[in-house]
Protein backbone atom coordinates (compact mmCIF):
# COMPACT_ATOMS: atom_id res chain seq x y z
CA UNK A 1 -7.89 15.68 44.62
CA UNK A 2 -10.75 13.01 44.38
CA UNK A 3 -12.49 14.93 42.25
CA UNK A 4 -8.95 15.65 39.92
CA UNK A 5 -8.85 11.64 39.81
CA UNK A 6 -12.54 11.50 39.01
CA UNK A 7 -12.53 13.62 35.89
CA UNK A 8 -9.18 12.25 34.79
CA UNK A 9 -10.73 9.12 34.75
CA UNK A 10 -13.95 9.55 32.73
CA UNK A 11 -11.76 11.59 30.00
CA UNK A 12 -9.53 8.82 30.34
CA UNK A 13 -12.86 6.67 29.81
CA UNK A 14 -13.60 8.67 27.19
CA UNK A 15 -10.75 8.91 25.24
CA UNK A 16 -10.54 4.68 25.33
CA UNK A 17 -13.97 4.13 24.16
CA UNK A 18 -13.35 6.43 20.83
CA UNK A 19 -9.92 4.60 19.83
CA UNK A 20 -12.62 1.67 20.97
CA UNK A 21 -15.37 2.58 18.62
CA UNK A 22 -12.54 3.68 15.78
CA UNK A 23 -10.92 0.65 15.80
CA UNK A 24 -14.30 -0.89 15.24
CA UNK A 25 -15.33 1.05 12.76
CA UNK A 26 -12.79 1.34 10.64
CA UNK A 27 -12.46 -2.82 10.81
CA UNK A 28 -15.96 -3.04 9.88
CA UNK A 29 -15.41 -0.91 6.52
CA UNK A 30 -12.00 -2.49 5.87
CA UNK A 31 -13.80 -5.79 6.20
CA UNK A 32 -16.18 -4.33 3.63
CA UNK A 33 -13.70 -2.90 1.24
CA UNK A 34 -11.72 -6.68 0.76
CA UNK A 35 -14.93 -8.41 0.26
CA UNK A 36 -16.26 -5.87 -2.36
CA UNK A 37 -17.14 -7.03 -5.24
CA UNK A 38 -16.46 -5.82 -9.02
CA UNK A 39 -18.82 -5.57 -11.67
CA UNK A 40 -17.07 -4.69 -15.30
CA UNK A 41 -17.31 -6.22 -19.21
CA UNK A 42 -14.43 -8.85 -19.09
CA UNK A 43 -11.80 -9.22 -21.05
CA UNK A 44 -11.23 -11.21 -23.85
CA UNK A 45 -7.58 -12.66 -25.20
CA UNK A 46 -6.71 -15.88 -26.88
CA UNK A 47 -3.74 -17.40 -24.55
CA UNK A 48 -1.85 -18.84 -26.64
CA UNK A 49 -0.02 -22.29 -26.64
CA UNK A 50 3.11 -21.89 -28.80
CA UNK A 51 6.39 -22.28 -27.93
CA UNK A 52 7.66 -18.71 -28.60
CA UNK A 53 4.55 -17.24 -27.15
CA UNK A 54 5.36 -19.06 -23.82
CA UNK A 55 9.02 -18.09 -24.19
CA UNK A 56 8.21 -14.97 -24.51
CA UNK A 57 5.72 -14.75 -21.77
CA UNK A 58 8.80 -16.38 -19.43
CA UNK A 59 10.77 -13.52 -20.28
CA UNK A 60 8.75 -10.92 -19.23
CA UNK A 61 7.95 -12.90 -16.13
CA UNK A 62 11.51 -13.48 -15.14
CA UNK A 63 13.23 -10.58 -15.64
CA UNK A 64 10.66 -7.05 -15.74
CA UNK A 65 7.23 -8.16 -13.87
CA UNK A 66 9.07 -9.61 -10.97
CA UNK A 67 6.86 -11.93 -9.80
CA UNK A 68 9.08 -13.87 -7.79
CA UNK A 69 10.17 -10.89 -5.92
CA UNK A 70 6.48 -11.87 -3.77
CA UNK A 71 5.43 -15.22 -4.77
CA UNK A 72 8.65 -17.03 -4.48
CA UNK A 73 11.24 -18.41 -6.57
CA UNK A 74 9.72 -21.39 -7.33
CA UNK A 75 6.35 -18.80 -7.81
CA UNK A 76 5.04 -21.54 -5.40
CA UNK A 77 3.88 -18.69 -2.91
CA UNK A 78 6.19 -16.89 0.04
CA UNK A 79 5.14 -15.23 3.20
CA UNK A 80 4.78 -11.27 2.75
CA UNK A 81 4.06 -10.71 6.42
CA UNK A 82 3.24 -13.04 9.61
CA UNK A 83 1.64 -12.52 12.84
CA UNK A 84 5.24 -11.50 14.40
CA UNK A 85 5.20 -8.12 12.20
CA UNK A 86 2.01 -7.35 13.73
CA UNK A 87 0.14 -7.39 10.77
CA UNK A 88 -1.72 -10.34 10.87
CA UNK A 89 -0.74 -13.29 8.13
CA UNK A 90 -0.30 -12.50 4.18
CA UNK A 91 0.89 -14.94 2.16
CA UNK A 92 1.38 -14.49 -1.75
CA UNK A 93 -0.31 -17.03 -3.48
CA UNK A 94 1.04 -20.27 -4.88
CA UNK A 95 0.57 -19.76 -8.41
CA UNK A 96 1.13 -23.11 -9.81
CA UNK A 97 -1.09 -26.26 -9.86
CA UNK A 98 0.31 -28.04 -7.39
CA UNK A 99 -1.18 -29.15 -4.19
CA UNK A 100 -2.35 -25.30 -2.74
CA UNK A 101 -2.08 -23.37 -5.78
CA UNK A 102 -4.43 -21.20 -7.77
CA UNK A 103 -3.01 -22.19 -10.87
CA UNK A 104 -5.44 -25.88 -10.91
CA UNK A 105 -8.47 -24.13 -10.35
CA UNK A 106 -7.88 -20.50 -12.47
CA UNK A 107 -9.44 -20.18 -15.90
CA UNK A 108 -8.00 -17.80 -18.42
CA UNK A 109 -10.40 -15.18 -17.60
CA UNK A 110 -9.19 -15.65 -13.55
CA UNK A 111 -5.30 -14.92 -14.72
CA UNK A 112 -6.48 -11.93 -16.67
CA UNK A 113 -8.93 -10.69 -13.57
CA UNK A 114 -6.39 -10.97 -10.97
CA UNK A 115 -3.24 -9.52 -13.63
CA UNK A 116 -5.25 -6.49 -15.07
CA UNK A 117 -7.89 -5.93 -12.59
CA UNK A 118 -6.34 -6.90 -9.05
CA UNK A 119 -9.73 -8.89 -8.19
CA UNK A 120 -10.16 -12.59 -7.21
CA UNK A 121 -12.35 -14.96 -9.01
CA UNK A 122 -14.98 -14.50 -6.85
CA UNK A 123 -15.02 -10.91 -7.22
CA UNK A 124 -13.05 -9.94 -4.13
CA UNK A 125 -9.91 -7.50 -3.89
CA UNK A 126 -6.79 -8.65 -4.19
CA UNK A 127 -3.98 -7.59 -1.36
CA UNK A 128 -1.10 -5.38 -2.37
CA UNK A 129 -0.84 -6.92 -6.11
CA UNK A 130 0.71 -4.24 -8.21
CA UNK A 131 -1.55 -4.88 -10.77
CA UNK A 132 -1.90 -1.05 -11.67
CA UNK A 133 1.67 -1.79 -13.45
CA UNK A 134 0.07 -4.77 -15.27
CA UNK A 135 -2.90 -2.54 -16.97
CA UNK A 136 0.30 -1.04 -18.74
CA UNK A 137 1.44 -4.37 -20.11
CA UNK A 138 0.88 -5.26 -23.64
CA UNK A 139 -2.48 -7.34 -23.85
CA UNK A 140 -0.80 -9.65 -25.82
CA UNK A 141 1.99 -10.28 -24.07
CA UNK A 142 0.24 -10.80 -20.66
CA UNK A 143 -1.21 -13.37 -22.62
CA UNK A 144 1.86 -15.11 -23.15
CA UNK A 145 2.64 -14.24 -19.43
CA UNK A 146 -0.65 -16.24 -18.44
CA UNK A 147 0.32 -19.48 -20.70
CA UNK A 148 3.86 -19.49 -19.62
CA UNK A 149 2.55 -19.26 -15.78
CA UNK A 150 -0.30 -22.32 -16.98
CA UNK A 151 3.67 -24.46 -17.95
CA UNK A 152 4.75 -23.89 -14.26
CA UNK A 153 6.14 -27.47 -12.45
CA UNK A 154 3.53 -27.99 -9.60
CA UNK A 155 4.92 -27.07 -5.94
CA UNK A 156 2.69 -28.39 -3.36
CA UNK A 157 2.66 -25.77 -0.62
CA UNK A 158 -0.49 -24.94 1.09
CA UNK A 159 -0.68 -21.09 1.56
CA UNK A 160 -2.82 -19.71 5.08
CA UNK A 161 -5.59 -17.77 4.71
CA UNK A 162 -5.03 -14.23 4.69
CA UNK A 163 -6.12 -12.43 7.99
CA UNK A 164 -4.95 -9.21 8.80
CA UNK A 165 -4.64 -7.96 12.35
CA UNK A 166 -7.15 -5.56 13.97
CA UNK A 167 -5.34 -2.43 13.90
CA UNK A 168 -3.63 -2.54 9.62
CA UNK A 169 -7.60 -3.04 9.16
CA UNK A 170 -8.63 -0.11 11.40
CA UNK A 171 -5.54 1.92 9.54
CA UNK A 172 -7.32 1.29 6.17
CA UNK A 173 -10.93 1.61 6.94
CA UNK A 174 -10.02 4.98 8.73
CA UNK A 175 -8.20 5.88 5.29
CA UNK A 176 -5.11 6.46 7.51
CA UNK A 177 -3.93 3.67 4.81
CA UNK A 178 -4.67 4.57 1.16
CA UNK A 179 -7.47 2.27 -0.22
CA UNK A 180 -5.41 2.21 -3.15
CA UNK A 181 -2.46 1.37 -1.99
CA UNK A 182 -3.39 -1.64 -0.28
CA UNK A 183 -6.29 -2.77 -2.43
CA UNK A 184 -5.23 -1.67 -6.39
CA UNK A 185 -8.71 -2.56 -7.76
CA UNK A 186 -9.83 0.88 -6.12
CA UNK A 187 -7.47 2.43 -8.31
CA UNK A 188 -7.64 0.74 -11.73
CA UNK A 189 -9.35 1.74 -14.66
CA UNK A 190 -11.24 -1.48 -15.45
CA UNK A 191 -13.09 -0.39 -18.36
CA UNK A 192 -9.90 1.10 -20.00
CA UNK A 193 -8.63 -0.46 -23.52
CA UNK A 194 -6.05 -2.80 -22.91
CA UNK A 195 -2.17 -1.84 -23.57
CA UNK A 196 -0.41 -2.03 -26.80
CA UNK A 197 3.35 -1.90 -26.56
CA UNK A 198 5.58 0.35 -28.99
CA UNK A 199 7.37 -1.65 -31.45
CA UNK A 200 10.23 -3.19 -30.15
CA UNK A 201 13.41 -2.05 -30.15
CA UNK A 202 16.73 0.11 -29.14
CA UNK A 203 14.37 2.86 -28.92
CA UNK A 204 12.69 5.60 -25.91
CA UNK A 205 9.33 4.14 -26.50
CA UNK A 206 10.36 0.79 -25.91
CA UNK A 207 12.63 1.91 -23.64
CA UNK A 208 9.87 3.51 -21.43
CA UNK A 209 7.57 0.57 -21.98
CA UNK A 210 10.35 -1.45 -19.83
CA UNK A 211 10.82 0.67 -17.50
CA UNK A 212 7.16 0.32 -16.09
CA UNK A 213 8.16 -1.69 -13.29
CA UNK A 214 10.71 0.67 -12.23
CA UNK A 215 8.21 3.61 -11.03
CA UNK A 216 6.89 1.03 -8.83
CA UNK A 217 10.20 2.12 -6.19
CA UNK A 218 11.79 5.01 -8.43
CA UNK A 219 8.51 7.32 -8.27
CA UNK A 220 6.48 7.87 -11.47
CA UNK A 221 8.94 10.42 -12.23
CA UNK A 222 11.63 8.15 -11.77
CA UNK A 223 13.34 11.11 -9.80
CA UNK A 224 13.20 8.99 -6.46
CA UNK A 225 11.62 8.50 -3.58
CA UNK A 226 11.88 9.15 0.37
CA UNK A 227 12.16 6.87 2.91
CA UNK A 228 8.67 5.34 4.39
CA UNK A 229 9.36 4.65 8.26
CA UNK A 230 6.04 3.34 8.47
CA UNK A 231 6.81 0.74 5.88
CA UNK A 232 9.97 0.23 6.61
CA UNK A 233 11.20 0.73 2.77
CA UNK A 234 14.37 2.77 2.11
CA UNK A 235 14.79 5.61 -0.22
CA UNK A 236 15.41 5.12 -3.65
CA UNK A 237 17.35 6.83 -6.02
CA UNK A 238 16.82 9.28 -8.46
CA UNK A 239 17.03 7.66 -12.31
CA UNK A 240 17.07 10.73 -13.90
CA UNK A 241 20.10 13.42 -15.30
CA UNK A 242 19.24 14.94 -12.01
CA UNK A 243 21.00 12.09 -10.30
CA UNK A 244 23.93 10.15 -9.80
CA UNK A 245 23.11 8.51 -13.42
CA UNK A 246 24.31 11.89 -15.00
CA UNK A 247 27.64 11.14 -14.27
CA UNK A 248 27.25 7.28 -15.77
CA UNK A 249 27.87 5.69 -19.18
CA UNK A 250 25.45 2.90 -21.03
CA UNK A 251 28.78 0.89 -19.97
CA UNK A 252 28.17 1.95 -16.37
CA UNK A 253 24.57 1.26 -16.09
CA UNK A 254 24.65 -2.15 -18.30
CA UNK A 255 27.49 -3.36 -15.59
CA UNK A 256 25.79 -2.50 -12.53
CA UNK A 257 22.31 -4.45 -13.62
CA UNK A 258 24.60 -7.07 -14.32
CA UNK A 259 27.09 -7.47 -11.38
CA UNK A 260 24.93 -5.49 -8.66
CA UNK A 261 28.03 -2.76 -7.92
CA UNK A 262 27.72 0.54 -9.22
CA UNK A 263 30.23 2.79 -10.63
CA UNK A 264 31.38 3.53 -7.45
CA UNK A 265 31.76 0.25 -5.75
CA UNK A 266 28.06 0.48 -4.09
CA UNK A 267 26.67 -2.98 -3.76
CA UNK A 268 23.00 -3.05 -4.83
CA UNK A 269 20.72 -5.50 -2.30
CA UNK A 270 18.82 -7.78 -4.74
CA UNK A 271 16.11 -8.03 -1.83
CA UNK A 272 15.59 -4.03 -2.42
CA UNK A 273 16.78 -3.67 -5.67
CA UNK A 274 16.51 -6.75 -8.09
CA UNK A 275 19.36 -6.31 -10.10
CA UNK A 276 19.66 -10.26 -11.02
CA UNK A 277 16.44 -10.53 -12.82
CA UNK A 278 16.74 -7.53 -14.91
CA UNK A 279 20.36 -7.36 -14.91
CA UNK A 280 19.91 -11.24 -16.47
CA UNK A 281 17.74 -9.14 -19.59
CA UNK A 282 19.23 -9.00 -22.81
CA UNK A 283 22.13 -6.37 -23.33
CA UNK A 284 19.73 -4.94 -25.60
CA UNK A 285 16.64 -4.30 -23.93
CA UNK A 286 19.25 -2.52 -21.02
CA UNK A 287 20.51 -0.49 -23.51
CA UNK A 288 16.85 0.60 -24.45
CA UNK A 289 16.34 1.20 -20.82
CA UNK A 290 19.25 3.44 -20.58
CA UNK A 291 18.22 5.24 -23.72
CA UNK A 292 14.65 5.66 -22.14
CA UNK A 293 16.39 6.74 -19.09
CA UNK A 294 19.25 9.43 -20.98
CA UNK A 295 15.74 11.15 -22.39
CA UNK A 296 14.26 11.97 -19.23
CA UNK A 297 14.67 15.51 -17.65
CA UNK A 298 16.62 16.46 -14.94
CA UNK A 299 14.88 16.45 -11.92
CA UNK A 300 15.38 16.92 -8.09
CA UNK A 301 15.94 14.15 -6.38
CA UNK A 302 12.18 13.36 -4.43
CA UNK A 303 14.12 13.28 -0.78
């Protein structure tokens, strides 16, 4: 029996020192994947300072990139996930120039780095910032994105350095986390030609062009997607003829964006779905959406 409990305990031993070493290891290379640093010809954009360039640049910030889904409504910075998750502390950043934002210290070329390329001024990944959906954004338009976020009232709120808990940064070293998926710059094109959009309009180009954002939760098939335990994220439903929209009018789709109920009397959750901000889009660009939508095939749902 003694020598049962002996061996038990050196495989136990054994067994702690490699989740040990593998926590370590894959710390050390996560440690080295955030602090990597990019190399690539910048990118070069007038931002511009009229009015309807800024108006315009409000538009798209307010109702189809969604960045106060992360950084706030105020875009003064929110917490993404604290030391109670488990995770360690993520904050997204404060992105005016008040007291703790970016937005006194970023140059032009620091909007476009961190917007197109996911990368900090000083080189260094940026956490979880979709910008794979921003490479698809007309150049010019992020442009007017980047001067209507330089108008922003300042919020003083000081935002804690990111520091991520041992084992998320044992998960992504080990790849049991997609490099990608947590750090976007591994997944970008950065030497690719900057976006044009299709001329505007009730059209499917345009239409599609919109609808960027919404493969972000919808799949890039917009057919759906599972449930993610891991993440905690629900599933999402399928956009296309192959789903519940087959059975909807433009009426139907134009009045759910815009009072968060569908057809049926489901009440959308703005935290999971953001209905407010694009619902609050013109009538016209949701009917382009719902033209883009109408031309896609019918697919399974991805569940």
């Amino acid at each position: 029996m003694k020598k049962v409990l002996k061996w038990f305990g050196i495989v136990l031993g054994a067994l702690i020192g490699l989740v040990v070493i593998g926590l370590i290891v894959g710390s050390t290379r996560a440690n080295g994947f955030m602090t990597q640093e990019w190399d690539y010809p910048p990118d070069t954009v007038a931002i511009p300072t009229d009015t309807e360039s800024i108006a315009r640049g409000q538009y798209m910030v307010d109702h189809f990139m969604l960045c106060a889904d992360c950084h706030g409504p105020d875009l003064g910075g929110a917490e993404f996930f604290s030391v109670e998750d488990g995770a360690g502390t993520l904050w997204a950043p404060n992105l005016t120039s008040g007291n703790g934002g970016i937005g006194v210290a970023y140059t032009d070329a620091d909007w476009l780095r961190a917007l197109r390329h996911g990368i900090r001024p000083n080189g260094e990944n940026l956490i979880i910032m979709p910008s794979e959906f921003y490479t698809l954004v007309d150049i010019n338009e992020m442009a007017g994105m980047i001067a209507y976020l330089k108008t922003l009232p300042p919020v003083d709120r000081e935002i804690p350095t990111r520091d991520l808990a041992l084992m998320p940064k044992a998960m992504l070293g080990l790849g049991i986390i997609p490099t990608g998926d947590f750090l976007v710059a591994h997944k970008i094109d950065h030497a690719a030609t900057p976006a044009s959009a299709p001329d505007p309009g009730v059209n499917v180009e345009y239409g599609e062009y919109l609808a960027m954002v919404c493969t972000a939760c919808h799949g890039p098939d917009l057919a759906g997607m599972p449930a993610d335990p891991d993440s905690g994220s629900a599933a999402t439903p399928n956009l296309t003829l192959g789903g519940e929209l087959q059975a909807w009018s433009e009426a139907d789709f134009i009045t759910t964006l815009q009072t968060g109920v569908t057809p049926s009397g489901h009440e959308l959750v703005d935290r999971m779905m953001p209905w407010t901000r694009i619902g609050s889009a013109t009538e016209g660009d949701l009917r382009t959406i719902w033209m883009y939508l109408q031309s896609l095939p019918a697919l399974p749902s991805n569940q």
